[in-house]
C-alpha atoms as a PDB file:
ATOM      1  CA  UNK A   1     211.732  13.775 148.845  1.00  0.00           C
ATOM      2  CA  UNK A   2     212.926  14.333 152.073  1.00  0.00           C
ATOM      3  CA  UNK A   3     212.450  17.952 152.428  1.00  0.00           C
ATOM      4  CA  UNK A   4     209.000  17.373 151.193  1.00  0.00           C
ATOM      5  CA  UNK A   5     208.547  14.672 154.380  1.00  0.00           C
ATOM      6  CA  UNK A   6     210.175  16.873 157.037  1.00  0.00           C
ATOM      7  CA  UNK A   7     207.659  19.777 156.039  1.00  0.00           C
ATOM      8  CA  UNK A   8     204.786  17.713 155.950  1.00  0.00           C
ATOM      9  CA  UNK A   9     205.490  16.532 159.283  1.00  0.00           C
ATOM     10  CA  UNK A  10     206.433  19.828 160.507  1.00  0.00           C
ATOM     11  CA  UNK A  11     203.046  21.572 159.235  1.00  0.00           C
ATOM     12  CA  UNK A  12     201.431  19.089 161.695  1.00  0.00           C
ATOM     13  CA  UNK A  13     203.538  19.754 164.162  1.00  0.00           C
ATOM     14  CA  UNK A  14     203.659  23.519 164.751  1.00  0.00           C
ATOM     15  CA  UNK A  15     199.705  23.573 163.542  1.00  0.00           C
ATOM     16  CA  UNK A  16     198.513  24.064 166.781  1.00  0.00           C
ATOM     17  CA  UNK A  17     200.362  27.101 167.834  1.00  0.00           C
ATOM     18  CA  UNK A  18     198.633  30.189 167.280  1.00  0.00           C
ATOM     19  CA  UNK A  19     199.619  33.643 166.687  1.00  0.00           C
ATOM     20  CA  UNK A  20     198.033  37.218 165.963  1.00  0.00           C
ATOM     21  CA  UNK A  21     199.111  38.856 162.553  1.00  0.00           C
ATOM     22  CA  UNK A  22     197.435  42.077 161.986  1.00  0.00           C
ATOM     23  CA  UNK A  23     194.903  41.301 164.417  1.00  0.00           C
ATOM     24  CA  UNK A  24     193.824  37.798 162.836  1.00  0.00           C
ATOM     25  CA  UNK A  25     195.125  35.035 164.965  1.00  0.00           C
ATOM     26  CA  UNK A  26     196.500  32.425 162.544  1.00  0.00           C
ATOM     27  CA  UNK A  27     198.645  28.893 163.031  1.00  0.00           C
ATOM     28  CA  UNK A  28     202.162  28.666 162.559  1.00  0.00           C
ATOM     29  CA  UNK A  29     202.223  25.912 159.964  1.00  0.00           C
ATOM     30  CA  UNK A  30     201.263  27.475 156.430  1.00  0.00           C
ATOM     31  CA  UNK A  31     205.075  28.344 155.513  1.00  0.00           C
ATOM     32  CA  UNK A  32     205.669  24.304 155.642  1.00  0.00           C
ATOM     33  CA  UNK A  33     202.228  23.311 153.922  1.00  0.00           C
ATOM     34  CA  UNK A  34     203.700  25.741 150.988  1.00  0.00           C
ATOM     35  CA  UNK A  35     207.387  24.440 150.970  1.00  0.00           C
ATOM     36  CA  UNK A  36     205.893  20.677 150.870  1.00  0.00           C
ATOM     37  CA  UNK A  37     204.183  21.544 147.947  1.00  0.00           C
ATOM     38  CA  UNK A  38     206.760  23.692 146.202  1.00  0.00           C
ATOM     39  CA  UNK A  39     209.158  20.650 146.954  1.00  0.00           C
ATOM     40  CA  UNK A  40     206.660  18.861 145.566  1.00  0.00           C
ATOM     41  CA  UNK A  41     206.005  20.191 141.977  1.00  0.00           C
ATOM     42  CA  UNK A  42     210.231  20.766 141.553  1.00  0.00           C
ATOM     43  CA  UNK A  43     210.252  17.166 141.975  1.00  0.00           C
ATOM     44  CA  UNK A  44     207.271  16.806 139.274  1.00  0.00           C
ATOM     45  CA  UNK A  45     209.151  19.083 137.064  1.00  0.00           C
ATOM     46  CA  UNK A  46     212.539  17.288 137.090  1.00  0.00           C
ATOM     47  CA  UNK A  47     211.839  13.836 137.438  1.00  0.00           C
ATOM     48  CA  UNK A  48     208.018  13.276 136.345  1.00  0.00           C
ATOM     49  CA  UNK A  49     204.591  12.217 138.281  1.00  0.00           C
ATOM     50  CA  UNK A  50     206.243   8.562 139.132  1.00  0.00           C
ATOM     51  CA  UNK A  51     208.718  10.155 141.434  1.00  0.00           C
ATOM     52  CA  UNK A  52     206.199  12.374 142.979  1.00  0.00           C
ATOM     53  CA  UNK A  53     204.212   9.703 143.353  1.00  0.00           C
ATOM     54  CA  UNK A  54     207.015   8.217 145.391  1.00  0.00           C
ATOM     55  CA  UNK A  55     207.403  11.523 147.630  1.00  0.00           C
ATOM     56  CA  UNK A  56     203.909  11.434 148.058  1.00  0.00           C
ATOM     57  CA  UNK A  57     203.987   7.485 149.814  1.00  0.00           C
ATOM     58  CA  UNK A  58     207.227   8.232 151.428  1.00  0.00           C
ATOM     59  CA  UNK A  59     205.543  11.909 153.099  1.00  0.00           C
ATOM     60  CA  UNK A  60     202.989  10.005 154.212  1.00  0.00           C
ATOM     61  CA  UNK A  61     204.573   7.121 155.799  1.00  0.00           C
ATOM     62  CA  UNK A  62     206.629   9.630 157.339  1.00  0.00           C
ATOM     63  CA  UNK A  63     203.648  11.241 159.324  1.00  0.00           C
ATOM     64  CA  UNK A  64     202.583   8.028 159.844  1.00  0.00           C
ATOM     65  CA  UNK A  65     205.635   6.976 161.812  1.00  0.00           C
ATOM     66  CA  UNK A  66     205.856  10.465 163.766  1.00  0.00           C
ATOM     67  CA  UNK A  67     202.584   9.930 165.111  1.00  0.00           C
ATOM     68  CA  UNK A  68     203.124   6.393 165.952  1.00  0.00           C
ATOM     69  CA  UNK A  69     206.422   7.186 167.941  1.00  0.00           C
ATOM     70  CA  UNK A  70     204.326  10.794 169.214  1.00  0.00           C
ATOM     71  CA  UNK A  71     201.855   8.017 171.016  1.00  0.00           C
ATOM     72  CA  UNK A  72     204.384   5.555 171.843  1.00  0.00           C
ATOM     73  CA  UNK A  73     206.611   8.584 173.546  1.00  0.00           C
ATOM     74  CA  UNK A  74     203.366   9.051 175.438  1.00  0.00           C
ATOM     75  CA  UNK A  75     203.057   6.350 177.337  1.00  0.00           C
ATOM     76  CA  UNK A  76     206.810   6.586 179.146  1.00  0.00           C
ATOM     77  CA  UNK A  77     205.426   7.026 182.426  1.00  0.00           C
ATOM     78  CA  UNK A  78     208.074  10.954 183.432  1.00  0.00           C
ATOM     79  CA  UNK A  79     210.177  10.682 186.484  1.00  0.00           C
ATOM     80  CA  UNK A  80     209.167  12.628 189.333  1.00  0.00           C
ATOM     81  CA  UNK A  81     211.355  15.580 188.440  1.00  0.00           C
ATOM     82  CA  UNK A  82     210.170  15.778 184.878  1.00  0.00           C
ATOM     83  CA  UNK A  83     208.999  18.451 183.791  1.00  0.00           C
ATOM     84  CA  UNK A  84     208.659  18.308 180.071  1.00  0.00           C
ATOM     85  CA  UNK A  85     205.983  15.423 180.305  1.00  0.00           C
ATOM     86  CA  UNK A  86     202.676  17.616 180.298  1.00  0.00           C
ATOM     87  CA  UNK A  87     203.980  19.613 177.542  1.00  0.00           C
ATOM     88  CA  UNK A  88     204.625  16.688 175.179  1.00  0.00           C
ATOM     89  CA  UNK A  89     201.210  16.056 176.530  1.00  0.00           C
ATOM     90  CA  UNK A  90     199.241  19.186 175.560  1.00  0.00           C
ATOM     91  CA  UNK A  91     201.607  19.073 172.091  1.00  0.00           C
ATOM     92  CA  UNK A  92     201.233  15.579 171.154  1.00  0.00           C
ATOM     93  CA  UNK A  93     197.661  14.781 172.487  1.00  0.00           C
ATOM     94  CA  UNK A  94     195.981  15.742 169.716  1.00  0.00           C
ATOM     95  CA  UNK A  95     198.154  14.358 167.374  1.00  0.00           C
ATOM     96  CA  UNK A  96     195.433  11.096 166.532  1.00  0.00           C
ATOM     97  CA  UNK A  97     192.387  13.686 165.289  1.00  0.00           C
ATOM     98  CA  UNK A  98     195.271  15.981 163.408  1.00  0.00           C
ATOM     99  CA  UNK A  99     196.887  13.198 161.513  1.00  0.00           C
ATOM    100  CA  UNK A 100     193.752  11.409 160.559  1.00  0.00           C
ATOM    101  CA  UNK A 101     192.724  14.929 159.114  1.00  0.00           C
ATOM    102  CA  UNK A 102     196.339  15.870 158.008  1.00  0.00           C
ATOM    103  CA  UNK A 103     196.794  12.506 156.426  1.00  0.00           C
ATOM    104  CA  UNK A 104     193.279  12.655 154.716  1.00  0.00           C
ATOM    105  CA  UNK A 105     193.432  16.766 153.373  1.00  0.00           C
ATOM    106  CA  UNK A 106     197.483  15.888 152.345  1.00  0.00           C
ATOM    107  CA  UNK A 107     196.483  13.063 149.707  1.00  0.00           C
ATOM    108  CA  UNK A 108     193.781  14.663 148.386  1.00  0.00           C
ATOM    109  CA  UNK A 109     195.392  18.071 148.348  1.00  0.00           C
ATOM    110  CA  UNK A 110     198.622  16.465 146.845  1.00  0.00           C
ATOM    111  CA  UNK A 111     196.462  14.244 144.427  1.00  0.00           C
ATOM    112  CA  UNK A 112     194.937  18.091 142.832  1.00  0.00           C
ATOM    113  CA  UNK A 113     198.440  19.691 143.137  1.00  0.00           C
ATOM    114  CA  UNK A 114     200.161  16.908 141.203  1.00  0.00           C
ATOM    115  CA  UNK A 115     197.282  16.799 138.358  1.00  0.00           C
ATOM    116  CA  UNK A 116     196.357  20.351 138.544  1.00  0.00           C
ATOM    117  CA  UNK A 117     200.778  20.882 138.097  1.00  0.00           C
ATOM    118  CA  UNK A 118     201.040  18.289 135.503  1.00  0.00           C
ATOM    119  CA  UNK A 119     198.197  19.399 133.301  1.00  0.00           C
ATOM    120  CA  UNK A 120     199.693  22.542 133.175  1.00  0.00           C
ATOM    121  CA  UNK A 121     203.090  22.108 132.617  1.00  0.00           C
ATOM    122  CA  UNK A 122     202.433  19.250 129.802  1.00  0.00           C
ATOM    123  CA  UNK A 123     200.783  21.922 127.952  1.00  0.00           C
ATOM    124  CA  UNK A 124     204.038  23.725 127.599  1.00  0.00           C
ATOM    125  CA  UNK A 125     202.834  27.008 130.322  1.00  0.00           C
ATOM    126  CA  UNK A 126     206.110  27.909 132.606  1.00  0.00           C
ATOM    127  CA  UNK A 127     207.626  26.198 135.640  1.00  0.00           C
ATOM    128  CA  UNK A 128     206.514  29.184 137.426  1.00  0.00           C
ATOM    129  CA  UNK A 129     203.084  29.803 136.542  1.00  0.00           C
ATOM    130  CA  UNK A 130     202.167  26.157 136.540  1.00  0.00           C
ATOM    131  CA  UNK A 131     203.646  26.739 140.453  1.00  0.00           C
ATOM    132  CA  UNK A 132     201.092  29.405 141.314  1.00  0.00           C
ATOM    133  CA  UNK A 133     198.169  28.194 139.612  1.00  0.00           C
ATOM    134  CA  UNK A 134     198.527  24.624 141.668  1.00  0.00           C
ATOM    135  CA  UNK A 135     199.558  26.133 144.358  1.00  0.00           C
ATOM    136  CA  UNK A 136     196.493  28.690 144.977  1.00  0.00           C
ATOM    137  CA  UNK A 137     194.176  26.037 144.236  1.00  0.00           C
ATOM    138  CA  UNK A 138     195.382  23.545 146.193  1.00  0.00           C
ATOM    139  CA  UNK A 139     196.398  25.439 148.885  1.00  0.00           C
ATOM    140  CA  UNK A 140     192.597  27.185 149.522  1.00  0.00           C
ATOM    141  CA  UNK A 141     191.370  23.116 149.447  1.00  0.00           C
ATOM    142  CA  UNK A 142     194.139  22.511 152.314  1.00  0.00           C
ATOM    143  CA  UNK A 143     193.375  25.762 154.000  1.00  0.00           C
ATOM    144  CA  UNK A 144     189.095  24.770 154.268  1.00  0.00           C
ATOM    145  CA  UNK A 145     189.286  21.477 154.828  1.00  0.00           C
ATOM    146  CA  UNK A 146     192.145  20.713 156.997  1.00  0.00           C
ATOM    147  CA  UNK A 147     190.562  23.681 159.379  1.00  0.00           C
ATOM    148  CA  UNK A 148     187.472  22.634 159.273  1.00  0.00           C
ATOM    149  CA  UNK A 149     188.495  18.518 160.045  1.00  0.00           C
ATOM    150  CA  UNK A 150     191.388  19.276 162.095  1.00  0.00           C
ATOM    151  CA  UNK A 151     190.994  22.457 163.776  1.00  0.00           C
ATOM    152  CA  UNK A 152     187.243  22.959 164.413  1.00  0.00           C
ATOM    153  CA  UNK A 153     186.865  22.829 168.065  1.00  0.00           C
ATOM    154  CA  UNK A 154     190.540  22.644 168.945  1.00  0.00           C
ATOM    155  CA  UNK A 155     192.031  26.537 168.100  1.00  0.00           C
ATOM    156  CA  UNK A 156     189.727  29.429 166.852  1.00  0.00           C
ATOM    157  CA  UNK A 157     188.404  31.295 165.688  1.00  0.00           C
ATOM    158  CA  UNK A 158     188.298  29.527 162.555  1.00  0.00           C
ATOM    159  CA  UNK A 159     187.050  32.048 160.025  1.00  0.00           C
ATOM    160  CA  UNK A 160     189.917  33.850 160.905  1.00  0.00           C
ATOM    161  CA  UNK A 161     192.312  30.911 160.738  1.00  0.00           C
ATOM    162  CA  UNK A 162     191.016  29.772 157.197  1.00  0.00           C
ATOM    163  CA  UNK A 163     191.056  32.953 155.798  1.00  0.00           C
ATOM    164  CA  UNK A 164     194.357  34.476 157.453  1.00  0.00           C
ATOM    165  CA  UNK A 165     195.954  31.158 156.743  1.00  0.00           C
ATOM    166  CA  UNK A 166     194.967  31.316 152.749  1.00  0.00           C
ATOM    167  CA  UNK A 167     196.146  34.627 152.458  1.00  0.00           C
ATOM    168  CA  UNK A 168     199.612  34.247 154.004  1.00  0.00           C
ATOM    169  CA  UNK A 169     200.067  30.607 151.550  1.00  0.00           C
ATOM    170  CA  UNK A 170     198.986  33.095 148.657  1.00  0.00           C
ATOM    171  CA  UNK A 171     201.205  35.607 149.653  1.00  0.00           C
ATOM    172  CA  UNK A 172     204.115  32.920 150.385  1.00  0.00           C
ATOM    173  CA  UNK A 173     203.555  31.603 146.868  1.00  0.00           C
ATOM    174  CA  UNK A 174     203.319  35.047 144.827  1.00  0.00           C
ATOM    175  CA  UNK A 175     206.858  36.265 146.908  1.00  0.00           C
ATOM    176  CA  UNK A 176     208.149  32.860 145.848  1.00  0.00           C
ATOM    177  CA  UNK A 177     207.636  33.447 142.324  1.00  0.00           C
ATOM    178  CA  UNK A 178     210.510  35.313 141.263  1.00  0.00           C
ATOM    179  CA  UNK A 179     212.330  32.198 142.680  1.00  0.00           C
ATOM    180  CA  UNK A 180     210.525  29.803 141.134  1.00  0.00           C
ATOM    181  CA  UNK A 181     211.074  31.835 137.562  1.00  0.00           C
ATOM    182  CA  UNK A 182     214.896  31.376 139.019  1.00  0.00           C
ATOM    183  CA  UNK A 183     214.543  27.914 139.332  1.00  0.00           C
ATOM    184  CA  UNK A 184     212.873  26.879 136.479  1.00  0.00           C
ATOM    185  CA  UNK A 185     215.830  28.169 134.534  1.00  0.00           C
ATOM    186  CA  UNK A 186     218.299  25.744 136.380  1.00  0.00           C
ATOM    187  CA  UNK A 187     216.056  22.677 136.239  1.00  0.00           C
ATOM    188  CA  UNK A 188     215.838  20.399 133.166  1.00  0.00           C
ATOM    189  CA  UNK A 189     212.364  20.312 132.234  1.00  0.00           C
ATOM    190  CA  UNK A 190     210.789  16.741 132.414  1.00  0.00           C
ATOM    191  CA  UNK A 191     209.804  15.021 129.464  1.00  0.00           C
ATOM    192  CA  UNK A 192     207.052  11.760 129.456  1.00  0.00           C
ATOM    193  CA  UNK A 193     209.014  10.469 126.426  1.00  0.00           C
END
């Protein structure tokens, strides 16, 4: 549950830095939007929807209370010989827009993982497969509407950022595979007996 939280929060955070990959300029966040979701569906897996039910209050509590303390770290008025103040500034000041869309695409995108995972993996398909058929799906819902709610107007350009940023997560999930097939040897399988 916890590694699920810290890379919730961390997708948020590093979601505003931008890079160029190939030509496409992308964020820096899908690698953490993927692990919280891996993290996710191992915990669905192993201990059943009630404990990633759990995750899912506790992940978003915890980006609750990071963007509470972001604000509240705000309004320290810096020393004179600060010098770190306008950069917590420019990081953090958008934080209010990005969690109201973060916390809004992360429920519902969690909400389609978990049933999308579950549905799966009751009917008996493989720890694995049940991983990249949630995954894809949910992750192209997280990719469209957390850019378009979040992003729009902030970074661009944004048909580059959806479709770069879907493409890496896809990527990220099919390379995680073989893991996952790893994994889902060492994991007992959960049972709703």
């Amino acid at each position: 549950m916890t590694w699920i939280s810290v890379q919730a929060i961390l997708a948020n955070f590093f979601v505003l830095k931008q890079v160029t990959i190939g030509g496409w300029v992308v964020t820096c966040s899908d690698a953490f939007a993927v692990g919280s979701l891996i993290g996710l569906n191992t915990l669905q897996a192993c201990f059943g929807p009630s404990e990633t039910k759990k995750a899912s209050i506790i992940s978003l509590a915890c980006m609750l209370v990071f963007a509470l303390l972001s604000k509240v770290h705000l309004l320290y008025i810096p020393a004179q010989e600060d010098l770190a103040h306008p950069h917590y500034q420019a990081l953090l000041a958008h934080a209010p827009r990005l969690l109201l869309a973060s916390l809004f695409t992360f429920f519902l995108v969690q909400i389609i993982d978990r049933k999308l995972f579950g549905l799966f993996f009751s009917k008996q398909h493989s720890f694995a497969s049940c991983n990249l058929f949630s995954l894809s799906c949910s992750q192209l819902l997280d990719t469209v509407l957390f850019s378009v709610l979040g992003l729009y107007g902030v970074v661009s350009p944004l048909s580059d950022i959806i479709f770069i940023s879907f493409l890496i997560k896809v990527v990220a999930v099919i390379f995680l595979t073989p893991a996952m097939l790893i994994l889902a040897r060492k994991i007992p399988r959960w049972s709703p007996s």
